[in-house]
Protein backbone atom coordinates (compact mmCIF):
# COMPACT_ATOMS: atom_id res chain seq x y z
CA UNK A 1 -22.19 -25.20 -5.66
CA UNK A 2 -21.05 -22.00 -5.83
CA UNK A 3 -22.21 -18.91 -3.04
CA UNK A 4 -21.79 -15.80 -4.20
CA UNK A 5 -22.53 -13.09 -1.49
CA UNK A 6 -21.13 -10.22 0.56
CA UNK A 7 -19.25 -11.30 3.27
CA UNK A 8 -20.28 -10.35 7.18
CA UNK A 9 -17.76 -7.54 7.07
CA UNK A 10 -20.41 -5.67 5.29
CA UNK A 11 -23.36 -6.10 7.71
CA UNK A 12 -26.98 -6.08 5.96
CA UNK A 13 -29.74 -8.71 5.38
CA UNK A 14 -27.65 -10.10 1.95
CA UNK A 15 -24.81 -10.83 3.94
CA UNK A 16 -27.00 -12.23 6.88
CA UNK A 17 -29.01 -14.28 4.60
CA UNK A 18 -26.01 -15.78 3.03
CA UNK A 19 -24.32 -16.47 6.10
CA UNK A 20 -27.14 -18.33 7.02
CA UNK A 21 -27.61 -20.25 3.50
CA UNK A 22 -24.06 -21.10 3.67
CA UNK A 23 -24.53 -22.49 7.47
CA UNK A 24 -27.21 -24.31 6.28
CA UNK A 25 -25.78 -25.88 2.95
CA UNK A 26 -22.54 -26.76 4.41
CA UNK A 27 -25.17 -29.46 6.99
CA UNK A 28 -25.99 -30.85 4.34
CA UNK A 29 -23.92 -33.66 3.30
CA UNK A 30 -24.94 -34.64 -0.32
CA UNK A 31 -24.61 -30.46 -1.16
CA UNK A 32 -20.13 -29.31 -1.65
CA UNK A 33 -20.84 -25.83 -0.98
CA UNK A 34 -17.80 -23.01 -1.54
CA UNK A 35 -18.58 -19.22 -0.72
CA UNK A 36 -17.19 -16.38 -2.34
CA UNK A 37 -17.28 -13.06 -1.41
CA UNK A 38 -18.08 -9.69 -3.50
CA UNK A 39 -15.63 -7.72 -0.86
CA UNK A 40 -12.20 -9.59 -0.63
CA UNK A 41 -10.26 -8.40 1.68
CA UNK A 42 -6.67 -7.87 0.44
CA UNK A 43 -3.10 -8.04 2.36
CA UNK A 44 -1.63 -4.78 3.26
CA UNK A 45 0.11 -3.04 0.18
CA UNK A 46 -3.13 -3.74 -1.69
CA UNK A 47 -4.53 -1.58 0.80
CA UNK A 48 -3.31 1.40 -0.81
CA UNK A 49 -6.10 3.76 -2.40
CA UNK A 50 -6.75 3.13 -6.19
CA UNK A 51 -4.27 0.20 -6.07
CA UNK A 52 -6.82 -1.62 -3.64
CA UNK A 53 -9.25 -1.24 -6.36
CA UNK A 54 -7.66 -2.81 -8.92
CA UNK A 55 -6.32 -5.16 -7.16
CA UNK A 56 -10.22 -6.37 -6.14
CA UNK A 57 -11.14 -6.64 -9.30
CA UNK A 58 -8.45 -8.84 -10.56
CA UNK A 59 -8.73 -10.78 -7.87
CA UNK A 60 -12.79 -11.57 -7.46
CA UNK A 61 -12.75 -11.79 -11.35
CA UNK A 62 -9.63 -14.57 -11.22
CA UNK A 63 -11.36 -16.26 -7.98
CA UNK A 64 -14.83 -15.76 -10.28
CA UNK A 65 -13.44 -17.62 -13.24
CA UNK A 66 -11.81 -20.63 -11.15
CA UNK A 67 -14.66 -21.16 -9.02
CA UNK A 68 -17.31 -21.12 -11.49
CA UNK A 69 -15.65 -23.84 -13.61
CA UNK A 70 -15.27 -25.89 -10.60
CA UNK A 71 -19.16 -25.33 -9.29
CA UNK A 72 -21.57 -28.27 -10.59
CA UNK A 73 -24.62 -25.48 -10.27
């Protein structure tokens, strides 16, 4: 299975709630749970403005692409 949330770096009741789902899936041993966040952070040259933004595109859409062809759900 495949989470798809914001992260806790952006606090708000998505990224509570999946924090919590994820907690709670990964206690369940007959559920493989993976979580992947809508706000990646990047390394520190990526952190440059417009270059950070096209940098965390390519890399959610890459880590989209892999982990959805992995997920059974």
């Amino acid at each position: 299975m495949l989470l798809i949330a914001p992260s806790l770096e952006i606090v708000g009741g998505q990224a509570v709630q999946a924090d919590r789902l994820l907690a709670a899936l990964r206690n369940e041993p007959s559920v493989e749970v993976e979580f992947l966040p809508i706000n990646p952070r990047l390394p520190g040259l990526l952190q440059i403005k417009y270059v950070r933004t096209a940098a965390k595109l390519i890399w959610y859409l890459f880590k989209l692409i892999s982990g959805v062809s992995r997920a059974g759900v």
